[in-house]
PDB file of N, CA and C in Angstrom:
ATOM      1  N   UNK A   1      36.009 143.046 189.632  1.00  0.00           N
ATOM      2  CA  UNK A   1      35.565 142.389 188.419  1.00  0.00           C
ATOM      3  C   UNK A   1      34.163 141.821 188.657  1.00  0.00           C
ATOM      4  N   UNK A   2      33.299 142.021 187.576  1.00  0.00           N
ATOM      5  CA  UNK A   2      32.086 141.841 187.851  1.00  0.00           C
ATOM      6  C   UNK A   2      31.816 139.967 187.610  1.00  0.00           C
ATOM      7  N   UNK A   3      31.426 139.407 187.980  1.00  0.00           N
ATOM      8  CA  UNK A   3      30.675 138.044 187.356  1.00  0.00           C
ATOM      9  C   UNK A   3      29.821 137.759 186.518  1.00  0.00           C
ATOM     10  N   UNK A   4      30.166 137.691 185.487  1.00  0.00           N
ATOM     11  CA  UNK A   4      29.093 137.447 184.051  1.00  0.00           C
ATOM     12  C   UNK A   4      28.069 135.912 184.276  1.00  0.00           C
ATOM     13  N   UNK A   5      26.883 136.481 183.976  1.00  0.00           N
ATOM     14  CA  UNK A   5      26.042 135.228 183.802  1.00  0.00           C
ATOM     15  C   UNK A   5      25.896 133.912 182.903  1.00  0.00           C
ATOM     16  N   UNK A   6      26.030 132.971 183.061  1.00  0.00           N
ATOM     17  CA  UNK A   6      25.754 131.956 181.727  1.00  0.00           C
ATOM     18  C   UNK A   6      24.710 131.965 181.143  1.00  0.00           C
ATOM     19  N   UNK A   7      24.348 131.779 179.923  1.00  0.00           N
ATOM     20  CA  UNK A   7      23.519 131.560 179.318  1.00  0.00           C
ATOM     21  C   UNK A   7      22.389 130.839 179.701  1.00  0.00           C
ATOM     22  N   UNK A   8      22.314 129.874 180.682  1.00  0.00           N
ATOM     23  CA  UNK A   8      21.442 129.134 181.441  1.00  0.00           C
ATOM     24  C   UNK A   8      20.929 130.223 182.781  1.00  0.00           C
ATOM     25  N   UNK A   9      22.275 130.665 183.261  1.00  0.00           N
ATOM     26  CA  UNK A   9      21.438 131.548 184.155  1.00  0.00           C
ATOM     27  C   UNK A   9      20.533 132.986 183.825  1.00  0.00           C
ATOM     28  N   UNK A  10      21.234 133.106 183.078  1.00  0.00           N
ATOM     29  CA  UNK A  10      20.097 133.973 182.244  1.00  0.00           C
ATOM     30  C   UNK A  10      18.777 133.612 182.104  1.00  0.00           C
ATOM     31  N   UNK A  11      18.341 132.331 181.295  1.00  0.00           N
ATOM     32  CA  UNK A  11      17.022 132.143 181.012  1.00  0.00           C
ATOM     33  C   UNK A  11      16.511 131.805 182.079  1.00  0.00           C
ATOM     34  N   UNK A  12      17.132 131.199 183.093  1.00  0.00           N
ATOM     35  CA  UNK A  12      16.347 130.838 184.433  1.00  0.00           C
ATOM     36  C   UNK A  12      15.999 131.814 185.126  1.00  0.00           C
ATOM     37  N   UNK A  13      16.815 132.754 185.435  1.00  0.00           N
ATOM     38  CA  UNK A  13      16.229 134.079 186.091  1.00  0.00           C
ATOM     39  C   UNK A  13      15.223 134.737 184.968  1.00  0.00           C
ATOM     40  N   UNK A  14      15.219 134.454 183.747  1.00  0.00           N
ATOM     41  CA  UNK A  14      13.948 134.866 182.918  1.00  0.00           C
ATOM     42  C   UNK A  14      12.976 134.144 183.491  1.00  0.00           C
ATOM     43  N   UNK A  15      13.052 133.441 184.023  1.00  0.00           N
ATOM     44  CA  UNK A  15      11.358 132.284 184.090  1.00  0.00           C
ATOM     45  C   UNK A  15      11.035 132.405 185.259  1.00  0.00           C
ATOM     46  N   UNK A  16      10.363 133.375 185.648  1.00  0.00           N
ATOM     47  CA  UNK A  16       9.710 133.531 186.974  1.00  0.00           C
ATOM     48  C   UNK A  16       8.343 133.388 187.501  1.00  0.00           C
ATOM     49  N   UNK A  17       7.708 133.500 186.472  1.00  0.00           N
ATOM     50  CA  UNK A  17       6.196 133.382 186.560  1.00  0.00           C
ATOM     51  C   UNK A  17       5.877 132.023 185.766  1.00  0.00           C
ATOM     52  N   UNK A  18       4.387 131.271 185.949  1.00  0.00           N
ATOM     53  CA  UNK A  18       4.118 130.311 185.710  1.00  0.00           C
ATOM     54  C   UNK A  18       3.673 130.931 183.879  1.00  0.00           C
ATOM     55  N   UNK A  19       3.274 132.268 183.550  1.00  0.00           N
ATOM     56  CA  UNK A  19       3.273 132.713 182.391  1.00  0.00           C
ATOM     57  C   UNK A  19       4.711 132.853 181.678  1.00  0.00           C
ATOM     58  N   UNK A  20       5.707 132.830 182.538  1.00  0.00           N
ATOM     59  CA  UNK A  20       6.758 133.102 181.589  1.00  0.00           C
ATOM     60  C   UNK A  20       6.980 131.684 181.091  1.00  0.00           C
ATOM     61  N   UNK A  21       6.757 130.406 182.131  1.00  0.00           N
ATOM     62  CA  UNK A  21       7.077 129.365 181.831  1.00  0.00           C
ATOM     63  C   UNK A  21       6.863 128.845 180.749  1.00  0.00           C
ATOM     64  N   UNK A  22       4.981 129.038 180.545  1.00  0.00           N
ATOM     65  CA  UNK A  22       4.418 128.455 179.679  1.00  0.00           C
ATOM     66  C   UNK A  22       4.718 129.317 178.245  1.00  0.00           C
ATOM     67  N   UNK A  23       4.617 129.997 177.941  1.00  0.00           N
ATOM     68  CA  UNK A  23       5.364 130.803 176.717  1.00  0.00           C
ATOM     69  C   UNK A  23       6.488 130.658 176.765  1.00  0.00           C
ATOM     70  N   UNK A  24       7.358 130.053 177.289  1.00  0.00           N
ATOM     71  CA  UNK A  24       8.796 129.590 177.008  1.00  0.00           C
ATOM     72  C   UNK A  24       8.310 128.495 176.136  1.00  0.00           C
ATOM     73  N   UNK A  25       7.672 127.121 176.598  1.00  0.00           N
ATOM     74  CA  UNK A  25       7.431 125.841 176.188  1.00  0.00           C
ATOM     75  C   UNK A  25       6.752 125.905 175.454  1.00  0.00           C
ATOM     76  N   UNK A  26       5.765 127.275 175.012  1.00  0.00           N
ATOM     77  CA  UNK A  26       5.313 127.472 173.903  1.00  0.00           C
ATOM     78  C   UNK A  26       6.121 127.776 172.433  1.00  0.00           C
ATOM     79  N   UNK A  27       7.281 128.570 173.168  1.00  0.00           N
ATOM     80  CA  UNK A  27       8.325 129.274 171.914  1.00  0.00           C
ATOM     81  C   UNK A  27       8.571 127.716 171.438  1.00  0.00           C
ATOM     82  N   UNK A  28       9.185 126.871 172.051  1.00  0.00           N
ATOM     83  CA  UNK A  28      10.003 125.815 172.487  1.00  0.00           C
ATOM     84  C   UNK A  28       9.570 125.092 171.108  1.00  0.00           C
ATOM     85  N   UNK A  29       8.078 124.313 171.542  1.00  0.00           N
ATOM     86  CA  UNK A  29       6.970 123.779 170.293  1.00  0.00           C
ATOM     87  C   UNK A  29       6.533 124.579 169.390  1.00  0.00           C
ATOM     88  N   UNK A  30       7.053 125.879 169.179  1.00  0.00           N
ATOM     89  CA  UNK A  30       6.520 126.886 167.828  1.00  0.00           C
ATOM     90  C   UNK A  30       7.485 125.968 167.452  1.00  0.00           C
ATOM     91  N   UNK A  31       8.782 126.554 167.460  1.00  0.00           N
ATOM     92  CA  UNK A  31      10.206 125.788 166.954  1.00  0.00           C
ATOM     93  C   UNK A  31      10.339 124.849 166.323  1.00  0.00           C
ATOM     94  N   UNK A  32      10.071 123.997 167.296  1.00  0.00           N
ATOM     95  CA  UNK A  32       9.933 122.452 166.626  1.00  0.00           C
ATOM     96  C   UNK A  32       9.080 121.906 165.536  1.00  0.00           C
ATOM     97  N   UNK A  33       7.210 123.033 165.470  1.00  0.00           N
ATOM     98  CA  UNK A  33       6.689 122.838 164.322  1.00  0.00           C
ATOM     99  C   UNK A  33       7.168 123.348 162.983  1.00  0.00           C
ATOM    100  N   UNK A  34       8.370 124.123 163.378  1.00  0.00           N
ATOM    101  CA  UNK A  34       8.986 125.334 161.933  1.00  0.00           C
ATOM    102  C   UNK A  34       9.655 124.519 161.658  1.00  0.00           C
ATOM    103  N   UNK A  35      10.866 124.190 162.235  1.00  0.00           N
ATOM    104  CA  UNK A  35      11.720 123.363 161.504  1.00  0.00           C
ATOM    105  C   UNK A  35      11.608 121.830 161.922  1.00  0.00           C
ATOM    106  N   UNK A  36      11.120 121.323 162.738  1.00  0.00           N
ATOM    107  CA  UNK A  36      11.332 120.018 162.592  1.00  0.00           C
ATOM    108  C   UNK A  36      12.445 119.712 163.624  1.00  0.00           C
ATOM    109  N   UNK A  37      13.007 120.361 164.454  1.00  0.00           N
ATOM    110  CA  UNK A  37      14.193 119.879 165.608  1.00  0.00           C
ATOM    111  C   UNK A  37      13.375 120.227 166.765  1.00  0.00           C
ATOM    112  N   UNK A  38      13.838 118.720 167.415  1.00  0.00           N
ATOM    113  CA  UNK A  38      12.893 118.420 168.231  1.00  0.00           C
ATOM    114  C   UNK A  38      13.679 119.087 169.446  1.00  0.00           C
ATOM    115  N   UNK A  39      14.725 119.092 169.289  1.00  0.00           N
ATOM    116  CA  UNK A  39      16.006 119.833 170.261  1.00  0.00           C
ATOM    117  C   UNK A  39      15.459 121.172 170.773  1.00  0.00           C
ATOM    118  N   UNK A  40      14.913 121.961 170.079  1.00  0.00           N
ATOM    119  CA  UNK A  40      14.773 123.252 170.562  1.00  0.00           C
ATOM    120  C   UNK A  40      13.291 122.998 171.600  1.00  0.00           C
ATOM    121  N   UNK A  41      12.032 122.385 171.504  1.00  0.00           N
ATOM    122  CA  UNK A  41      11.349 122.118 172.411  1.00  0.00           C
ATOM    123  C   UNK A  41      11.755 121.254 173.949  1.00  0.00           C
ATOM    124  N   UNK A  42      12.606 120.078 173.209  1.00  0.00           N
ATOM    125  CA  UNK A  42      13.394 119.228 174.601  1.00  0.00           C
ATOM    126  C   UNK A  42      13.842 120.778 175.546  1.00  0.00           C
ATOM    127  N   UNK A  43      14.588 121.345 174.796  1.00  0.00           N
ATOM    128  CA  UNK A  43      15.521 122.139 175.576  1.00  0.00           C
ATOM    129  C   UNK A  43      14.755 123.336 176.097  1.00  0.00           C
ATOM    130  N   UNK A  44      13.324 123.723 175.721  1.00  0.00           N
ATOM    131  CA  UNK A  44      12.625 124.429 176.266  1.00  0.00           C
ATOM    132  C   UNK A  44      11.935 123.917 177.970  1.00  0.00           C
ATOM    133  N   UNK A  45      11.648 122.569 177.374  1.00  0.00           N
ATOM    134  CA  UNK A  45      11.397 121.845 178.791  1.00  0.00           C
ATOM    135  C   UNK A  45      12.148 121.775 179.787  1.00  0.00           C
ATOM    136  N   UNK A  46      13.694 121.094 179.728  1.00  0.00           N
ATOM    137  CA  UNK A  46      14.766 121.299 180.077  1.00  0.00           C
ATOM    138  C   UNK A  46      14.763 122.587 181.093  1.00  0.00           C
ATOM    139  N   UNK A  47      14.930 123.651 180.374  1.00  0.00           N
ATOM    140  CA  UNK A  47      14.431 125.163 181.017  1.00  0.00           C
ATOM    141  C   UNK A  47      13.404 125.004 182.336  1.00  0.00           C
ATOM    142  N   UNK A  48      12.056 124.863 181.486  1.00  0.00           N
ATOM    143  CA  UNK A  48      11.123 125.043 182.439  1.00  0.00           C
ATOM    144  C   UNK A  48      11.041 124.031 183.695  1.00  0.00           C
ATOM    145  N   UNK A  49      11.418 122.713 183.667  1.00  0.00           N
ATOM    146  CA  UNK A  49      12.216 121.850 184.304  1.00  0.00           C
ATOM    147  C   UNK A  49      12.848 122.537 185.642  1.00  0.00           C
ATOM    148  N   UNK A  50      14.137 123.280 185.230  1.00  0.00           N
ATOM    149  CA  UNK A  50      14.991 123.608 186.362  1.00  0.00           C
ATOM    150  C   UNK A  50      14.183 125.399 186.710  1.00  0.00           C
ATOM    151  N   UNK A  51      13.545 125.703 186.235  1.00  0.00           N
ATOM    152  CA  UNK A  51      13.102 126.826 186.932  1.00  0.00           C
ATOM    153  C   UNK A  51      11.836 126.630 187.607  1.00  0.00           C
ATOM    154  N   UNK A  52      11.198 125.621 187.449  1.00  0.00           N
ATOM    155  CA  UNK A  52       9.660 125.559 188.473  1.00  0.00           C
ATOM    156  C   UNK A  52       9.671 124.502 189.273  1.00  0.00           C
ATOM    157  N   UNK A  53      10.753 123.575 189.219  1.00  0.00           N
ATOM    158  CA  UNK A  53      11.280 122.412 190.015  1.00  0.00           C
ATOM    159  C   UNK A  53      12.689 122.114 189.763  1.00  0.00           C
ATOM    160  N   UNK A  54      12.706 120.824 189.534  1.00  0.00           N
ATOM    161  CA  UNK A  54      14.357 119.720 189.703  1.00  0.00           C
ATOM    162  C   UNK A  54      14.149 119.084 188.589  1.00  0.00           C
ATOM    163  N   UNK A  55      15.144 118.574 187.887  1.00  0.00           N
ATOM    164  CA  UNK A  55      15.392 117.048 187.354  1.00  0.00           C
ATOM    165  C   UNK A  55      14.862 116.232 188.308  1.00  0.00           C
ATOM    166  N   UNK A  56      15.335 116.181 189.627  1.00  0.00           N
ATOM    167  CA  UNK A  56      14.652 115.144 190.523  1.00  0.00           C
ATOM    168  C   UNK A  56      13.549 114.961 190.991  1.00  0.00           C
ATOM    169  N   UNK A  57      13.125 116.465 191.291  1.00  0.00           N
ATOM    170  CA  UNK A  57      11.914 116.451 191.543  1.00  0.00           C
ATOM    171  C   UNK A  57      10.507 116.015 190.552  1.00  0.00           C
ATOM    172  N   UNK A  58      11.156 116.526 189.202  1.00  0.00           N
ATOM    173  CA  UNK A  58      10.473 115.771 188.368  1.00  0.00           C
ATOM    174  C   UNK A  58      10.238 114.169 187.897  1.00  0.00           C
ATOM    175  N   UNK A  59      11.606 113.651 188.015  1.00  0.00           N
ATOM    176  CA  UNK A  59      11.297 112.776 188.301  1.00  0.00           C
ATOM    177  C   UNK A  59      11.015 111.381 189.099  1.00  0.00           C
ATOM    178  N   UNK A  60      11.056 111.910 190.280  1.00  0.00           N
ATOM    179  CA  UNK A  60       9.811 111.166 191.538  1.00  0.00           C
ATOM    180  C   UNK A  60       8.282 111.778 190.763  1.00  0.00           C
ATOM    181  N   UNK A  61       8.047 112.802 190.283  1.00  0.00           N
ATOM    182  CA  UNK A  61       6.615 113.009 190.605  1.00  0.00           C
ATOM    183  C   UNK A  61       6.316 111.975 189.514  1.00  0.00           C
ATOM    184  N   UNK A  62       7.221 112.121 187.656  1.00  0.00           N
ATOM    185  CA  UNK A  62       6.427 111.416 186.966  1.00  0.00           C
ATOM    186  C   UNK A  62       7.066 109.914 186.849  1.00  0.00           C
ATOM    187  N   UNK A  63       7.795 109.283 187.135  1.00  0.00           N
ATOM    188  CA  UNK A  63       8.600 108.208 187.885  1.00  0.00           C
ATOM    189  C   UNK A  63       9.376 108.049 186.464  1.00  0.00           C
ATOM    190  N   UNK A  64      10.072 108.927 185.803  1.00  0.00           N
ATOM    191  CA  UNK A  64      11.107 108.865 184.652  1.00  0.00           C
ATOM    192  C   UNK A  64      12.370 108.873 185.273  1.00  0.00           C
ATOM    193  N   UNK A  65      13.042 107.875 185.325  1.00  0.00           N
ATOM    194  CA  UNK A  65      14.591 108.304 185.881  1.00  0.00           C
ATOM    195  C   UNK A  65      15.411 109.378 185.442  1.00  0.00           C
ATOM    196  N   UNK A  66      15.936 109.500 186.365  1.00  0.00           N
ATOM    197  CA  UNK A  66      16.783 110.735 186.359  1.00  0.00           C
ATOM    198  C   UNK A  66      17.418 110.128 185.347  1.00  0.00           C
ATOM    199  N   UNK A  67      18.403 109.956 185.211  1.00  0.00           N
ATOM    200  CA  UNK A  67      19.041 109.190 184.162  1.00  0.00           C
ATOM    201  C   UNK A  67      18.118 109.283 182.583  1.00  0.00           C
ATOM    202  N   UNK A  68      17.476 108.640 182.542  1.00  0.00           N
ATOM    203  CA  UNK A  68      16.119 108.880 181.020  1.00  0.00           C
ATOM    204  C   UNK A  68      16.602 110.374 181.302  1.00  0.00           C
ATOM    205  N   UNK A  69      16.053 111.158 181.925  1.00  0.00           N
ATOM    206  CA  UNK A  69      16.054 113.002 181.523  1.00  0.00           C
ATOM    207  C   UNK A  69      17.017 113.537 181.645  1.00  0.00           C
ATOM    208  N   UNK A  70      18.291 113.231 181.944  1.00  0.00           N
ATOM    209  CA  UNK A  70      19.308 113.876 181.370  1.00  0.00           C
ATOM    210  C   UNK A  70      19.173 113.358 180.088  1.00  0.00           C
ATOM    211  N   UNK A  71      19.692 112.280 179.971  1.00  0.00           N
ATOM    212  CA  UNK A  71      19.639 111.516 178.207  1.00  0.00           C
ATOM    213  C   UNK A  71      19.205 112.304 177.480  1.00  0.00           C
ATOM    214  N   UNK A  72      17.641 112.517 177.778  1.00  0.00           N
ATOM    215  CA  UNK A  72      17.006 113.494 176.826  1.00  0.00           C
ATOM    216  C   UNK A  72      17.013 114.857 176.737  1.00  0.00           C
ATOM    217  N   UNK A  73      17.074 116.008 177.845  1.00  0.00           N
ATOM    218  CA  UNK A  73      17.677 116.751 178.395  1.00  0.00           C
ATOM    219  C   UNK A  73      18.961 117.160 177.439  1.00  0.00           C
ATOM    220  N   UNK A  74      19.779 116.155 177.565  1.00  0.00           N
ATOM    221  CA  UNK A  74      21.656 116.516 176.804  1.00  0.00           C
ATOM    222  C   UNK A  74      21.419 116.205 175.709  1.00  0.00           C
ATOM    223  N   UNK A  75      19.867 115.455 174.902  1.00  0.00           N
ATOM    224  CA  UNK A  75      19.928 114.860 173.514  1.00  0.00           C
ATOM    225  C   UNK A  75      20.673 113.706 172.939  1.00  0.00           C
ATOM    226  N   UNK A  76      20.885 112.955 174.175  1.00  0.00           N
ATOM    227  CA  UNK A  76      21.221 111.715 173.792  1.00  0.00           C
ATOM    228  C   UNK A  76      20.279 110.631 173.562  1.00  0.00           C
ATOM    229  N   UNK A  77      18.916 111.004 173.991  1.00  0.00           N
ATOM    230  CA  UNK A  77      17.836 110.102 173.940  1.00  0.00           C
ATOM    231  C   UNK A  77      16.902 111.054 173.692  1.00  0.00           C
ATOM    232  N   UNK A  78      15.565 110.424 172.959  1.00  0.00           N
ATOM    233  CA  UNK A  78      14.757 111.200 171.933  1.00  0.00           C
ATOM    234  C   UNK A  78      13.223 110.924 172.647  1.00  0.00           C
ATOM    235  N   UNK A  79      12.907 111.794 173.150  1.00  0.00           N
ATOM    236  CA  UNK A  79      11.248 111.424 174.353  1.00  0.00           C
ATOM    237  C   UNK A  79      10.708 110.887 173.680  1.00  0.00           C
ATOM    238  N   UNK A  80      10.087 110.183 173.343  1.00  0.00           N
ATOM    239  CA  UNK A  80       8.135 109.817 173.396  1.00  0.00           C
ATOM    240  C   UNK A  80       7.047 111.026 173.682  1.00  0.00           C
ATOM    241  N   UNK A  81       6.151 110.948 172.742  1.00  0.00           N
ATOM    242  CA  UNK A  81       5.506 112.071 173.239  1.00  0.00           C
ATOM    243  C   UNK A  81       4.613 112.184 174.599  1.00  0.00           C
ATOM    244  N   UNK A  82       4.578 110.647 175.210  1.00  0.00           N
ATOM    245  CA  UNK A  82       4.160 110.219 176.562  1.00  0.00           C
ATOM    246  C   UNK A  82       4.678 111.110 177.142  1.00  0.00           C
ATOM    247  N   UNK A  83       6.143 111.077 177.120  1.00  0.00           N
ATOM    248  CA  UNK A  83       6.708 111.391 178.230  1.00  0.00           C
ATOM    249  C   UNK A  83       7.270 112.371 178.100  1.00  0.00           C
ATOM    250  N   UNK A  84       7.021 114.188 177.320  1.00  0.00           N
ATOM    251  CA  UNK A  84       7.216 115.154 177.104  1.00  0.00           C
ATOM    252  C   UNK A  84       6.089 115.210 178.183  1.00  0.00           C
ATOM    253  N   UNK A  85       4.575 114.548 177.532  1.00  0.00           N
ATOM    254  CA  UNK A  85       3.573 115.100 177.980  1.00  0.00           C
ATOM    255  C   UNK A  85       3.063 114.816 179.707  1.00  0.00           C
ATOM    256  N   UNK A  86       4.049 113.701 180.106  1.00  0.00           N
ATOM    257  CA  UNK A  86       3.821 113.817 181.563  1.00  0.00           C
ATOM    258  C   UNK A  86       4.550 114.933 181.808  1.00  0.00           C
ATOM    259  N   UNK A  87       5.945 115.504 181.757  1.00  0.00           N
ATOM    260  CA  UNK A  87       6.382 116.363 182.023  1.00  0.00           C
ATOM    261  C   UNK A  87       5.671 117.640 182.196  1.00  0.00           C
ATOM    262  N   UNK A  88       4.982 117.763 181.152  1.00  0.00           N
ATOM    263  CA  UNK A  88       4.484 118.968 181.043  1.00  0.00           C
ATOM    264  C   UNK A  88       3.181 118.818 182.110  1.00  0.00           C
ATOM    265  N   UNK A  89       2.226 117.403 182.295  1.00  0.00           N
ATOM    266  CA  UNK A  89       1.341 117.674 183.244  1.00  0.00           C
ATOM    267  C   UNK A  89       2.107 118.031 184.305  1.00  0.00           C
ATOM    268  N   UNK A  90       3.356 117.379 184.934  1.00  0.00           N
ATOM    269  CA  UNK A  90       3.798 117.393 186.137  1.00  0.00           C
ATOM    270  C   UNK A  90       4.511 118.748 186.714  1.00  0.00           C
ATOM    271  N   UNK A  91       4.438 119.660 185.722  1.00  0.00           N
ATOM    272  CA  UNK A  91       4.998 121.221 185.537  1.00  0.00           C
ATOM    273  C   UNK A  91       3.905 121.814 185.763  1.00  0.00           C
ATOM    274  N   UNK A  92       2.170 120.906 185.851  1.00  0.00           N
ATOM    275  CA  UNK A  92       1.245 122.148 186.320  1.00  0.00           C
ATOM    276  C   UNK A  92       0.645 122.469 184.853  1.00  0.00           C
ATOM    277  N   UNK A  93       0.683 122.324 183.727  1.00  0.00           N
ATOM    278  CA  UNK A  93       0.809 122.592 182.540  1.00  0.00           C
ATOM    279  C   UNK A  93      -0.468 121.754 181.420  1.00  0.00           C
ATOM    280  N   UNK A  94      -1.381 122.033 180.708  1.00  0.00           N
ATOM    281  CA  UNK A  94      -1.845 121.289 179.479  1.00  0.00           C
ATOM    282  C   UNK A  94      -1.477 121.509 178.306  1.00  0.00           C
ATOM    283  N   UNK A  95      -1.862 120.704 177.504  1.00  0.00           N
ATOM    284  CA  UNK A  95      -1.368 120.529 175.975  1.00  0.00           C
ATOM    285  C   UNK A  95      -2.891 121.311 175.433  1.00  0.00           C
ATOM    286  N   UNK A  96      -2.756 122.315 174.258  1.00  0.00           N
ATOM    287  CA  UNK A  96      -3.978 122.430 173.631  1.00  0.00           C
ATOM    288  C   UNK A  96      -3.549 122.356 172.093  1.00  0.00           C
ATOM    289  N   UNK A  97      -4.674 122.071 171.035  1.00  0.00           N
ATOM    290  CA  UNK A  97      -4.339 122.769 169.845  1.00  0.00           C
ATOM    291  C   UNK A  97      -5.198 123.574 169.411  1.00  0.00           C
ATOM    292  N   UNK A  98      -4.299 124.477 169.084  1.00  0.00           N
ATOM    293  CA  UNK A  98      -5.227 125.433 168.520  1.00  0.00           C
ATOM    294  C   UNK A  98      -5.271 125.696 167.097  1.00  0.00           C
TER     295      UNK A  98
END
């Protein structure tokens, strides 16, 4: 019997390159400007999160408790755009608009 993948492992083995990353977190914030759920960008981060580091590792670098990023992470707590946007510096990452 073969072992089927989860849905998480799926997208993580999608995210291999620092280009796949960032066009993930790009889809992520298309999303969120279409409809207005902020859920589908959190959860893009989320993603890029566990495929280019840790929950933990992320947060020692940007000093958000672990705790805060699950919260937000599982959508029990709603980021600040501070603190999307450290994430995203601390992923290696800038914000542009275009």
């Amino acid at each position: 019997m073969t072992k089927s993948k989860s849905f998480n492992e799926y997208i993580l083995n999608d995210l291999k390159t620092d280009d796949d990353i960032k066009q993930w977190i790009n889809l992520g914030f298309e999303e969120f400007l279409q409809d207005n759920d902020l859920n589908a960008f959190v959860k893009a981060l989320e993603y890029a999160v566990r495929a280019k580091d840790s929950i933990s590792g992320i947060s020692k670098k940007t000093g958000i408790s672990r705790s805060n990023l699950y919260a937000i992470f599982n959508g029990e707590q709603q980021p600040q755009l501070s603190t999307a946007l450290k994430i995203i510096k601390e992923l290696g990452y800038t914000v542009q608009v275009a």
